[in-house]
C-alpha atoms as a PDB file:
ATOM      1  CA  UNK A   1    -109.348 251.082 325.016  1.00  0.00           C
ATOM      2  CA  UNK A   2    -111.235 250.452 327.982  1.00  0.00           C
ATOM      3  CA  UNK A   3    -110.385 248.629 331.361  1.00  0.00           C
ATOM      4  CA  UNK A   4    -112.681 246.018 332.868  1.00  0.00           C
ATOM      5  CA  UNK A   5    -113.293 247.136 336.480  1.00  0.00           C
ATOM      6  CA  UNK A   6    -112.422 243.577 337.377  1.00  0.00           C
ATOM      7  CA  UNK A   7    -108.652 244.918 335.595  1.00  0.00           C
ATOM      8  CA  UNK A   8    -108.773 247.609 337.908  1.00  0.00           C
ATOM      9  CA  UNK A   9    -109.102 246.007 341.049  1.00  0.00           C
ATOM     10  CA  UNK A  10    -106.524 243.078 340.861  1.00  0.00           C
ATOM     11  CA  UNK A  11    -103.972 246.294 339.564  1.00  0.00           C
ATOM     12  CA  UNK A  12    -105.186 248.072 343.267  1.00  0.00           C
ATOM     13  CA  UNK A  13    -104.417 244.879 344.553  1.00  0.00           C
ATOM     14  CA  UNK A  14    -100.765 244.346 343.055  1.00  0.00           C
ATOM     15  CA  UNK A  15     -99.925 247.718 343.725  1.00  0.00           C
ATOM     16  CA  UNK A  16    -100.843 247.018 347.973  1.00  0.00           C
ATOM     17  CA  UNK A  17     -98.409 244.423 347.688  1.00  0.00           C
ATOM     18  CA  UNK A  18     -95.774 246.224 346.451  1.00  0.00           C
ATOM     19  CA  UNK A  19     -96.043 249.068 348.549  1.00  0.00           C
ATOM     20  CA  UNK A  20     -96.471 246.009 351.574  1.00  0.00           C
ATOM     21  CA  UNK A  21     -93.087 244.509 350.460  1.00  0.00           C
ATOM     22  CA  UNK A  22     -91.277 247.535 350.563  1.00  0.00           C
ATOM     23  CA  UNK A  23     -92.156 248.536 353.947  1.00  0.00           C
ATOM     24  CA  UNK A  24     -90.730 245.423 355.043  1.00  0.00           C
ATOM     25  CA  UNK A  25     -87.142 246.714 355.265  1.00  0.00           C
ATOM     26  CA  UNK A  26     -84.351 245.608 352.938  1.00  0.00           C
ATOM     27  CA  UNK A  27     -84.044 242.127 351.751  1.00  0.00           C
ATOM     28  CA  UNK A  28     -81.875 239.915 354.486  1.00  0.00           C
ATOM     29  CA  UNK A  29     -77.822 239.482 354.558  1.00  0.00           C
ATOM     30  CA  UNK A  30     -76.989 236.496 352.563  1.00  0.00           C
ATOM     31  CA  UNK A  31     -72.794 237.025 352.351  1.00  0.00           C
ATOM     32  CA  UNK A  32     -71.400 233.459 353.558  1.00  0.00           C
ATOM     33  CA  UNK A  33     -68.384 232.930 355.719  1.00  0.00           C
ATOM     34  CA  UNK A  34     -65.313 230.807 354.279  1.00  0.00           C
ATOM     35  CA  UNK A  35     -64.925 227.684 356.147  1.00  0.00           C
ATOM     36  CA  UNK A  36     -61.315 228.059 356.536  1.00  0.00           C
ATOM     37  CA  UNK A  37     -62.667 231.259 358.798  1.00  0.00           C
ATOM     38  CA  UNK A  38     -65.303 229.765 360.288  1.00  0.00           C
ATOM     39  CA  UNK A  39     -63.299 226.709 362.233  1.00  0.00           C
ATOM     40  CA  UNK A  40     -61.126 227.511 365.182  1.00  0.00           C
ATOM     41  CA  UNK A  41     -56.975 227.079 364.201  1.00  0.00           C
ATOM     42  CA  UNK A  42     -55.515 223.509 365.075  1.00  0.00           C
ATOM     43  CA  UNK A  43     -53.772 222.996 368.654  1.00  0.00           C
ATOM     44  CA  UNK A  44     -55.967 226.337 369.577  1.00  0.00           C
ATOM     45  CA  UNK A  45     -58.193 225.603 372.563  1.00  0.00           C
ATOM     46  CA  UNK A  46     -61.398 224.906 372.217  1.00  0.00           C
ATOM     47  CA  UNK A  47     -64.173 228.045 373.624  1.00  0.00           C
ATOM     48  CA  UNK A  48     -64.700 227.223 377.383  1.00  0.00           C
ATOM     49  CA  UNK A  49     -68.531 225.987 377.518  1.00  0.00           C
ATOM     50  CA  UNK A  50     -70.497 228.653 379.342  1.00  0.00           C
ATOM     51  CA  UNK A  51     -71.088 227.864 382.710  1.00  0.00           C
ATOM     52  CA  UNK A  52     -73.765 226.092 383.814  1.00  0.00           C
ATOM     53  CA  UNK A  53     -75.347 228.164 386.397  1.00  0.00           C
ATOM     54  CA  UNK A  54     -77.189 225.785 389.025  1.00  0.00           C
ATOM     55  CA  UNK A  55     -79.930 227.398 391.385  1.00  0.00           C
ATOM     56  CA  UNK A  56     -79.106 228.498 394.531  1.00  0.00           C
ATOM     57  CA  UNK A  57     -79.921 226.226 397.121  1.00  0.00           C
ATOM     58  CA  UNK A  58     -82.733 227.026 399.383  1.00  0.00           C
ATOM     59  CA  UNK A  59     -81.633 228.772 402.761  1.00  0.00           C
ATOM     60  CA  UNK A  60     -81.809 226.447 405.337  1.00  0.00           C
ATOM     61  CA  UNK A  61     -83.774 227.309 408.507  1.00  0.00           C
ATOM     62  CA  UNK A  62     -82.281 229.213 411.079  1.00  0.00           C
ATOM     63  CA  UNK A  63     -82.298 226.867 414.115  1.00  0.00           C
ATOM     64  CA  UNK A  64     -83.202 228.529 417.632  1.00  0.00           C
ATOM     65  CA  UNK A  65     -80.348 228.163 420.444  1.00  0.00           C
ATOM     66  CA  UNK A  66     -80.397 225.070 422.771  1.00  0.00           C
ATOM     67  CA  UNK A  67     -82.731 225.966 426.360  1.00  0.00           C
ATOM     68  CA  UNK A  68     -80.618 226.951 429.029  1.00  0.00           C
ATOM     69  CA  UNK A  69     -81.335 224.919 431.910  1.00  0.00           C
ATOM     70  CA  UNK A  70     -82.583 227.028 434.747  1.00  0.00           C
ATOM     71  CA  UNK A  71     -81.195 226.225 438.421  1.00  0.00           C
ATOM     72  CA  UNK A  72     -82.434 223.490 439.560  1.00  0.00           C
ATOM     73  CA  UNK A  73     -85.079 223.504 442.329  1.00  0.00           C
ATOM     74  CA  UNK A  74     -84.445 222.444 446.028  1.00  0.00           C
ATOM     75  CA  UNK A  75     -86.978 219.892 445.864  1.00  0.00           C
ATOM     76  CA  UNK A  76     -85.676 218.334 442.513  1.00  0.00           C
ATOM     77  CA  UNK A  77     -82.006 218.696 444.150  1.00  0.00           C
ATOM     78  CA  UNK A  78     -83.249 216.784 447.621  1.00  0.00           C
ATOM     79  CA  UNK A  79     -84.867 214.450 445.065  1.00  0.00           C
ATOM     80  CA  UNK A  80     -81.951 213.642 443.326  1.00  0.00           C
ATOM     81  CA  UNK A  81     -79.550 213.132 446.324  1.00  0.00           C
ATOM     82  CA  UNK A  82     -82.346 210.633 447.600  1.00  0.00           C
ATOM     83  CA  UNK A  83     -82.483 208.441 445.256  1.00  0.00           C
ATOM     84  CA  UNK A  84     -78.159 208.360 444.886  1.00  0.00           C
ATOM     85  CA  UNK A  85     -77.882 208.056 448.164  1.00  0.00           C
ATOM     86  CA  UNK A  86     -79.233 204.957 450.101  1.00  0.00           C
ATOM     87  CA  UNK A  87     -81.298 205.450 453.051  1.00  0.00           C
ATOM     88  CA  UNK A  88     -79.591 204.820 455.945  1.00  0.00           C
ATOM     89  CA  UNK A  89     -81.341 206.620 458.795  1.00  0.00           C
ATOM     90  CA  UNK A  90     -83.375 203.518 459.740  1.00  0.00           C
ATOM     91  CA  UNK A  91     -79.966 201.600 461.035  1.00  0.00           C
ATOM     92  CA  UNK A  92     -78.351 201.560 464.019  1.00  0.00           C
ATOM     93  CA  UNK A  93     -74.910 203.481 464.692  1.00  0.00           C
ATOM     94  CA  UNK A  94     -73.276 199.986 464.567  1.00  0.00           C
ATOM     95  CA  UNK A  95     -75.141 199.003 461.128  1.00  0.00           C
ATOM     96  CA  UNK A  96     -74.824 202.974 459.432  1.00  0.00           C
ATOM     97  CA  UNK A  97     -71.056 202.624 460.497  1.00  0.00           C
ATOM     98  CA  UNK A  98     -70.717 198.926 458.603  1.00  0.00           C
ATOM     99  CA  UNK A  99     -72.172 200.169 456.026  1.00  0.00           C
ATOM    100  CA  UNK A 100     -70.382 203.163 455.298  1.00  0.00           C
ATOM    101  CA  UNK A 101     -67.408 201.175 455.664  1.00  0.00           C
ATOM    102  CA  UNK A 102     -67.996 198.983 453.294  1.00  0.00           C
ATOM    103  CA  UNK A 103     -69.343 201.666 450.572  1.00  0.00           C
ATOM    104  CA  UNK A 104     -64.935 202.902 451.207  1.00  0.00           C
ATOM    105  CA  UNK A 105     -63.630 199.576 449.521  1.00  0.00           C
ATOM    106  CA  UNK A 106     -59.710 200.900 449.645  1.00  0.00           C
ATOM    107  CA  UNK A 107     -58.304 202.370 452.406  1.00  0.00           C
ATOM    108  CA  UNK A 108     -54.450 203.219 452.883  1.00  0.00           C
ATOM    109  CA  UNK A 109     -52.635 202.942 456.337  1.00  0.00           C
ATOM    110  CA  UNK A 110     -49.275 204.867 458.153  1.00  0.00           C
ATOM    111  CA  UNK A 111     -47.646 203.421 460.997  1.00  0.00           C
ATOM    112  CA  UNK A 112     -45.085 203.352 463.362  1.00  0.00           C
ATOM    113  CA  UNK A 113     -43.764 200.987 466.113  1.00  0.00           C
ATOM    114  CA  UNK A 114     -41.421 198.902 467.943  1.00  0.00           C
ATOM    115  CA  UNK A 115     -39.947 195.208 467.922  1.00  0.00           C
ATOM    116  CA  UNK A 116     -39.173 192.957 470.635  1.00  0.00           C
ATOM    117  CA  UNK A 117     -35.870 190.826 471.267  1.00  0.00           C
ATOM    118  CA  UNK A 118     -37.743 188.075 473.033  1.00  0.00           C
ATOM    119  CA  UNK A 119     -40.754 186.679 474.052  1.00  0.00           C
ATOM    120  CA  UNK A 120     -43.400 184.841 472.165  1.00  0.00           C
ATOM    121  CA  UNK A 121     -46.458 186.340 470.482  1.00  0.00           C
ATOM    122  CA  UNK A 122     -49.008 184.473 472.927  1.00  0.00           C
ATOM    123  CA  UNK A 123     -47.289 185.373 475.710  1.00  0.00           C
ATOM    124  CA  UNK A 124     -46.288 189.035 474.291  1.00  0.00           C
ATOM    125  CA  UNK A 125     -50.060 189.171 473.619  1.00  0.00           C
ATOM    126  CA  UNK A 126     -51.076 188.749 477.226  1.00  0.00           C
ATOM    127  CA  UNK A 127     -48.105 190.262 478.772  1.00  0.00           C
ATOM    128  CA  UNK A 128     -46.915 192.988 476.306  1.00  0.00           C
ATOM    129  CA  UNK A 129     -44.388 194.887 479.165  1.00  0.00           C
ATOM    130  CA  UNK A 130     -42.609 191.201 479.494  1.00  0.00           C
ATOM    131  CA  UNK A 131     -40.815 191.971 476.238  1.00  0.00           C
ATOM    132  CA  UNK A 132     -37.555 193.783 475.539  1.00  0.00           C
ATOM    133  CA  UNK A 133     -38.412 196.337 473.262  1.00  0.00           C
ATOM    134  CA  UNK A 134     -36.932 198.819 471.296  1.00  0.00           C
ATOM    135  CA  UNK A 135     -34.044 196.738 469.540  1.00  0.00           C
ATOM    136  CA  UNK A 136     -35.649 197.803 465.855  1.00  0.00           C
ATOM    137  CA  UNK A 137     -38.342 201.041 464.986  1.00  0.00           C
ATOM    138  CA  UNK A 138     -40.327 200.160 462.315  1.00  0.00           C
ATOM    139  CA  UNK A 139     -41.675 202.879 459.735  1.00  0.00           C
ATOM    140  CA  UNK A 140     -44.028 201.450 457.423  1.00  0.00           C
ATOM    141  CA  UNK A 141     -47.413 201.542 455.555  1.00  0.00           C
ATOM    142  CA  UNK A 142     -49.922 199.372 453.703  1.00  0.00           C
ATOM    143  CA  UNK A 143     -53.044 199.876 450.924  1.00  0.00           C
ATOM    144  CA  UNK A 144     -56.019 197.435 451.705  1.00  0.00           C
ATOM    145  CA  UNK A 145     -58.794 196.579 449.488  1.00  0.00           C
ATOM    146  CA  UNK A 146     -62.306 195.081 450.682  1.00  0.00           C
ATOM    147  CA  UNK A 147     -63.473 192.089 448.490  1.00  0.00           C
ATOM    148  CA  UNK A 148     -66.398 191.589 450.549  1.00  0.00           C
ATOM    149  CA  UNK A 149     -68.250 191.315 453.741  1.00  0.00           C
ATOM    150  CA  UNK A 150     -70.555 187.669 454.643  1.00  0.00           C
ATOM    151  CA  UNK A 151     -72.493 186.624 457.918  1.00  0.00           C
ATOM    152  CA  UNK A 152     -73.190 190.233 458.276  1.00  0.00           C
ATOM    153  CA  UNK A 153     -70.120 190.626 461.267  1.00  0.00           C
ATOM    154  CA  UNK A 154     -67.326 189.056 458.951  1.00  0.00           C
ATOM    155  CA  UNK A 155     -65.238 190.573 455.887  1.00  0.00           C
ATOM    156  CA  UNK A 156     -62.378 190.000 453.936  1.00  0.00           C
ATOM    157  CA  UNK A 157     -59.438 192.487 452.990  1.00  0.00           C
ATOM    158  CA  UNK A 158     -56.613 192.018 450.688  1.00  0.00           C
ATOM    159  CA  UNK A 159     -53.281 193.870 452.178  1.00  0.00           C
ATOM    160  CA  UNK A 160     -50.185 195.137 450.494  1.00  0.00           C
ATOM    161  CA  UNK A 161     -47.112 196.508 452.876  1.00  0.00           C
ATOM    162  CA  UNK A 162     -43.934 197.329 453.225  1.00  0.00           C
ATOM    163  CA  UNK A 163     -41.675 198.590 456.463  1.00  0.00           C
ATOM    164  CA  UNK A 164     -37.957 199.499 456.939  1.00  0.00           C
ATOM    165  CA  UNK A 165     -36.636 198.528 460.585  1.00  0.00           C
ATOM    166  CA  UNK A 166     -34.187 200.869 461.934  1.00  0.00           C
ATOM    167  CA  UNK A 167     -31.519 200.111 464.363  1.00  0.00           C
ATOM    168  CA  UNK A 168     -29.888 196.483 464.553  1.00  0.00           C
ATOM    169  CA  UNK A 169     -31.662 195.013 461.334  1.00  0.00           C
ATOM    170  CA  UNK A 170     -31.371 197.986 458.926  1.00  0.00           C
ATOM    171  CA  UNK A 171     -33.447 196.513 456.267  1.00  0.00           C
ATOM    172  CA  UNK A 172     -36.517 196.063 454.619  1.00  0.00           C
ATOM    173  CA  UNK A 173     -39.806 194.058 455.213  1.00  0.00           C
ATOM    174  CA  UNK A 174     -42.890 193.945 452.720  1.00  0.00           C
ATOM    175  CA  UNK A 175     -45.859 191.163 452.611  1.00  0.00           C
ATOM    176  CA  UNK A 176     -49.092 190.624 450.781  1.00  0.00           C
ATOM    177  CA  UNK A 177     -51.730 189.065 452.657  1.00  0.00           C
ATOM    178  CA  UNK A 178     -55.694 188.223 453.225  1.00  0.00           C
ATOM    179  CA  UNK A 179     -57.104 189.639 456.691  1.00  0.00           C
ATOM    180  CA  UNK A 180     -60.774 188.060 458.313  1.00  0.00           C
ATOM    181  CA  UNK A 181     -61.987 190.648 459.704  1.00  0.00           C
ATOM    182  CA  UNK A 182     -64.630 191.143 462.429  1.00  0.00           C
ATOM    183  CA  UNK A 183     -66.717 193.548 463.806  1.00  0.00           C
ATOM    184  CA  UNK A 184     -69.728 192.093 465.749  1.00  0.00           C
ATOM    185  CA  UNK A 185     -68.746 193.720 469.302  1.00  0.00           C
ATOM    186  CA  UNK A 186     -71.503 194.903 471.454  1.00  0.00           C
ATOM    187  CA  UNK A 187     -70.025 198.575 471.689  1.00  0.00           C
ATOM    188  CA  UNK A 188     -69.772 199.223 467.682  1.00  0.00           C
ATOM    189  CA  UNK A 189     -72.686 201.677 468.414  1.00  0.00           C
ATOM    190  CA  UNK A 190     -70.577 203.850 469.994  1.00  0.00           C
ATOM    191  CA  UNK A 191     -67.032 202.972 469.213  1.00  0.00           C
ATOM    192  CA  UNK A 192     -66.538 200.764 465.919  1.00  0.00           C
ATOM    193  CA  UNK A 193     -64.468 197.975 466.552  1.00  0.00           C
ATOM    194  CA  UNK A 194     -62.610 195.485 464.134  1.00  0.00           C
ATOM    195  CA  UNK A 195     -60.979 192.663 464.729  1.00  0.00           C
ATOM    196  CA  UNK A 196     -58.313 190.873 462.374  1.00  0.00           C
ATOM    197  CA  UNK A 197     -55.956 188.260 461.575  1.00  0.00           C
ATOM    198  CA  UNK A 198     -54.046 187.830 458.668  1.00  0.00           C
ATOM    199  CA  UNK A 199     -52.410 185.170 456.361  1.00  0.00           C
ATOM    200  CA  UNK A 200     -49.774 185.596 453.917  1.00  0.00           C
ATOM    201  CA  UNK A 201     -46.008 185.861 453.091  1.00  0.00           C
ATOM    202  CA  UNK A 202     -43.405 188.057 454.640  1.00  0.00           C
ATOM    203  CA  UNK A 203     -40.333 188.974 452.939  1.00  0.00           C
ATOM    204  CA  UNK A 204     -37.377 190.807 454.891  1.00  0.00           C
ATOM    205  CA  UNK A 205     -34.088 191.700 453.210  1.00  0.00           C
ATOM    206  CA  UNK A 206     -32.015 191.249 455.969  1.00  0.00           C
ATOM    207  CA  UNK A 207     -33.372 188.942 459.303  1.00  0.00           C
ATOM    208  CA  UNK A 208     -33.317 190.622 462.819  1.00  0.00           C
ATOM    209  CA  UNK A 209     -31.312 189.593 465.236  1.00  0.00           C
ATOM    210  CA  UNK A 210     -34.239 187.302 467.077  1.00  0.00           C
ATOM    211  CA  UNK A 211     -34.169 185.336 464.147  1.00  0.00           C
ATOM    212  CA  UNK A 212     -30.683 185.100 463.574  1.00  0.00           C
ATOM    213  CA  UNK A 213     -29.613 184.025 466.712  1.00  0.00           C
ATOM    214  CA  UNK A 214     -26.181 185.047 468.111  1.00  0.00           C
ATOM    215  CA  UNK A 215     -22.234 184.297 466.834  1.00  0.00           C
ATOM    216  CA  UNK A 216     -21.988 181.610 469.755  1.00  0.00           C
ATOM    217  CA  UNK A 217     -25.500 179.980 469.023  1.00  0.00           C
ATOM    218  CA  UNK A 218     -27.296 181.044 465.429  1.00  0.00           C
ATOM    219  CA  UNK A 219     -30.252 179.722 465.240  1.00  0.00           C
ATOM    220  CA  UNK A 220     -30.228 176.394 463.064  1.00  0.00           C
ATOM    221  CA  UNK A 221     -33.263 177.108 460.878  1.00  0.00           C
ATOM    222  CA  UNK A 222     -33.701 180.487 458.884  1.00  0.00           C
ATOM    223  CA  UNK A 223     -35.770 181.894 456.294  1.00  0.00           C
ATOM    224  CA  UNK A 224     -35.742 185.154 454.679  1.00  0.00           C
ATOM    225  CA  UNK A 225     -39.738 183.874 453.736  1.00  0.00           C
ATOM    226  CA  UNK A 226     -42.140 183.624 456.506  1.00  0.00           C
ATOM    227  CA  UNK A 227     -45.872 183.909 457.508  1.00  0.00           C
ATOM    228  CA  UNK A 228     -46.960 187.400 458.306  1.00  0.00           C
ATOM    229  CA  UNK A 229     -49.561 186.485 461.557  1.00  0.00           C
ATOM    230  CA  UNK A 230     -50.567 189.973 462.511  1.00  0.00           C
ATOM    231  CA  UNK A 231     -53.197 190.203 464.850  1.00  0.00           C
ATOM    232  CA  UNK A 232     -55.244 193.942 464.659  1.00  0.00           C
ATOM    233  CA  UNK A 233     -57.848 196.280 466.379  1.00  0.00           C
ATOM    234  CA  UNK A 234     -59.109 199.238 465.001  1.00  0.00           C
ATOM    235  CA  UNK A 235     -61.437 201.638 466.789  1.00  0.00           C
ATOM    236  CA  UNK A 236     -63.199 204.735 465.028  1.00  0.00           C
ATOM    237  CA  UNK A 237     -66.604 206.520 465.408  1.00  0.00           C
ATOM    238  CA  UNK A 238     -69.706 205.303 464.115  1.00  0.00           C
ATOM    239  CA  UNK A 239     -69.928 208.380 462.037  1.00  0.00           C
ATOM    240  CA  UNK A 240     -66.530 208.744 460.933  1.00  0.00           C
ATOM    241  CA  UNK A 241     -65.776 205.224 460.382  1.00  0.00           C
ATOM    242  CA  UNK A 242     -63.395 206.251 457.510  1.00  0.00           C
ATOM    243  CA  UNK A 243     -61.069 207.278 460.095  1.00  0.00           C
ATOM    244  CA  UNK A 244     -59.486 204.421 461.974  1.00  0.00           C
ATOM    245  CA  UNK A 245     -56.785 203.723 464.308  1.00  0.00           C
ATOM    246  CA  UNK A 246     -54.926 200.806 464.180  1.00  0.00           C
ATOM    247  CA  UNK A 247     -53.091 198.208 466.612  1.00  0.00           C
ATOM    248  CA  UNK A 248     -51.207 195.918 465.396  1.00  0.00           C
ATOM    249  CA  UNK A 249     -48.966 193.117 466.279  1.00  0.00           C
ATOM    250  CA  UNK A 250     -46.977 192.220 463.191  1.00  0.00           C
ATOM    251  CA  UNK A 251     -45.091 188.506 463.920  1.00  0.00           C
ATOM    252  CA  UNK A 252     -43.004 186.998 461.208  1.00  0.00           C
ATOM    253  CA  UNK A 253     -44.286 182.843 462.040  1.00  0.00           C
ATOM    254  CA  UNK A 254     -42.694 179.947 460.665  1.00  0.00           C
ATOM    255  CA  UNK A 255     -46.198 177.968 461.096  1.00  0.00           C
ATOM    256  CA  UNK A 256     -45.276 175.517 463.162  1.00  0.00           C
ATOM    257  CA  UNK A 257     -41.748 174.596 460.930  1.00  0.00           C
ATOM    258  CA  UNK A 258     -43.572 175.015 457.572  1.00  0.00           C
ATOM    259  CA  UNK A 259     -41.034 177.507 456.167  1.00  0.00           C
ATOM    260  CA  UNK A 260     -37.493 175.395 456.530  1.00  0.00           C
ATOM    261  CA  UNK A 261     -37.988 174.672 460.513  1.00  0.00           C
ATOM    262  CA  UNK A 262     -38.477 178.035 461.810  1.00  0.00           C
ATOM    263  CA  UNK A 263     -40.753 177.543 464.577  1.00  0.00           C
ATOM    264  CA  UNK A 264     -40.440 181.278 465.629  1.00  0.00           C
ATOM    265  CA  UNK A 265     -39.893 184.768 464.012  1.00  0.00           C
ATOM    266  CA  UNK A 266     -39.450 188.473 464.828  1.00  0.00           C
ATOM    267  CA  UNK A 267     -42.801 190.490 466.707  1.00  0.00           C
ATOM    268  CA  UNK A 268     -43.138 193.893 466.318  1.00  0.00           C
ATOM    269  CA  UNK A 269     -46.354 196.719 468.018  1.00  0.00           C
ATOM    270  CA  UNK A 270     -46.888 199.075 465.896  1.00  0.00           C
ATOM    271  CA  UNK A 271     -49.673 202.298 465.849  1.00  0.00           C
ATOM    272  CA  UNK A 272     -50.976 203.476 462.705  1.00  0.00           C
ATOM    273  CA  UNK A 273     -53.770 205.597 461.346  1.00  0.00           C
ATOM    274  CA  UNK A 274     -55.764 204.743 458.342  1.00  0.00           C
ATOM    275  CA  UNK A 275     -58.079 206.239 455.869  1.00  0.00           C
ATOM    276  CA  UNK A 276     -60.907 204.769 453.767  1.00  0.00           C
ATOM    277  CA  UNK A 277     -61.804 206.091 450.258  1.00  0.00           C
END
């Protein structure tokens, strides 16, 4: 019997396959897995998820070091004290010394001194040697604070003391007053000068004996409260006008019979030295 060549080809072609197919490799697994197997125990944990690994962030830019400032220059340093510091060089001695006076608003004060027995301030004023001195020493001080200067020659100070007299009194004074101040002389270009009076309450824990009177005749009106009327000069140099010394009569005043009839109180000289800052 005899084969069609058309027979012959399509049994090539059958045979290509079959050799094709089993080059391919065994057929694949197909063995299933029991559920029971395949599903974690109950109560077991559940597999951790894998972590989810994010990107590293992108490295920030390494930032250059602050300039260091160099030294500064002398003419930037002359600039800057110019314009913190106001120009002053066109006043006079008696102007640059106001004004650096003024720039000092506090200033604190130490003194020292003497009382007087007798006498009255106006004539104690005139005639200071007329007195009879030395009955109480004072030891004292006082902080002042300027609130301001008007009319150009005329300022005002707020004053806070206190003084222990030694000897017959043996007690304590202390005040808070308001002093006018001037200092319009015609010498303050070469020795500044002040002027001032004060106004204000005195306190003393025990009166001195001018105010008490004596056993045979006290005085009829007293008051541990009075008016401290204390007359002052200071002198300092134009330049140094932070550095002052101080004269001072300090007189404990009744005004006149304002506080309970006193007419007349205790005067004291002392010295003192103050500071401005």
């Amino acid at each position: 019997m005899t084969i069609a060549p058309s027979s012959a080809a399509r049994l090539l072609g059958l045979a290509g396959v079959a050799v094709l197919l089993a080059a391919g490799g065994p057929p694949p697994d197909r063995t299933t897995t029991p559920r029971a197997q395949a599903l974690p125990a109950s109560g077991a944990a559940p597999a951790a998820a894998s972590p989810v690994v994010s990107p590293a962030p992108a490295a920030a830019p390494a930032s250059e070091p602050a300039p260091v400032p160099g030294p500064a220059s002398a003419a930037a340093a002359t600039a800057l004290v110019t314009a913190t510091t106001p120009d002053l060089s066109g006043l006079s001695p008696g102007d640059r010394a106001r004004a650096l006076a003024d720039a000092r608003r506090w200033s604190g004060t130490l003194f020292v001194g003497s009382s007087v027995a007798d006498g009255y301030l106006r004539e104690l004023i005139i005639e200071p040697w007329t007195g009879s001195w030395g009955d109480d020493t004072l030891v004292g001080g006082a902080v002042q604070y300027r609130v301001g200067r008007f009319w150009r020659f005329f300022m005002v100070d707020l004053e806070v003391g206190g003084a222990y007299r030694f000897g017959q009194t043996e007690g304590g004074e202390f005040w808070t007053v308001a002093y006018l101040r001037y200092d319009g002389f015609p010498w303050t270009d070469y020795v500044y000068t002040t002027f001032g009076l004060s106004f204000g309450p005195d306190y003393v824990t025990r009166l001195p004996q001018v105010e008490r009177g004596t056993d045979q005749r006290p005085e009829a009106n007293q008051s541990h409260f009075l008016n401290f009327f204390s007359p002052e000069l200071t002198f300092a140099l134009p330049d140094s006008p932070q550095y002052e010394v101080a004269l001072r009569y300090m007189h404990r005043s009744g005004i006149f019979g304002t506080y309970n009839g006193v007419w007349e109180g205790a005067n004291s000289f002392v010295v003192g030295f103050r500071y401005r800052f």
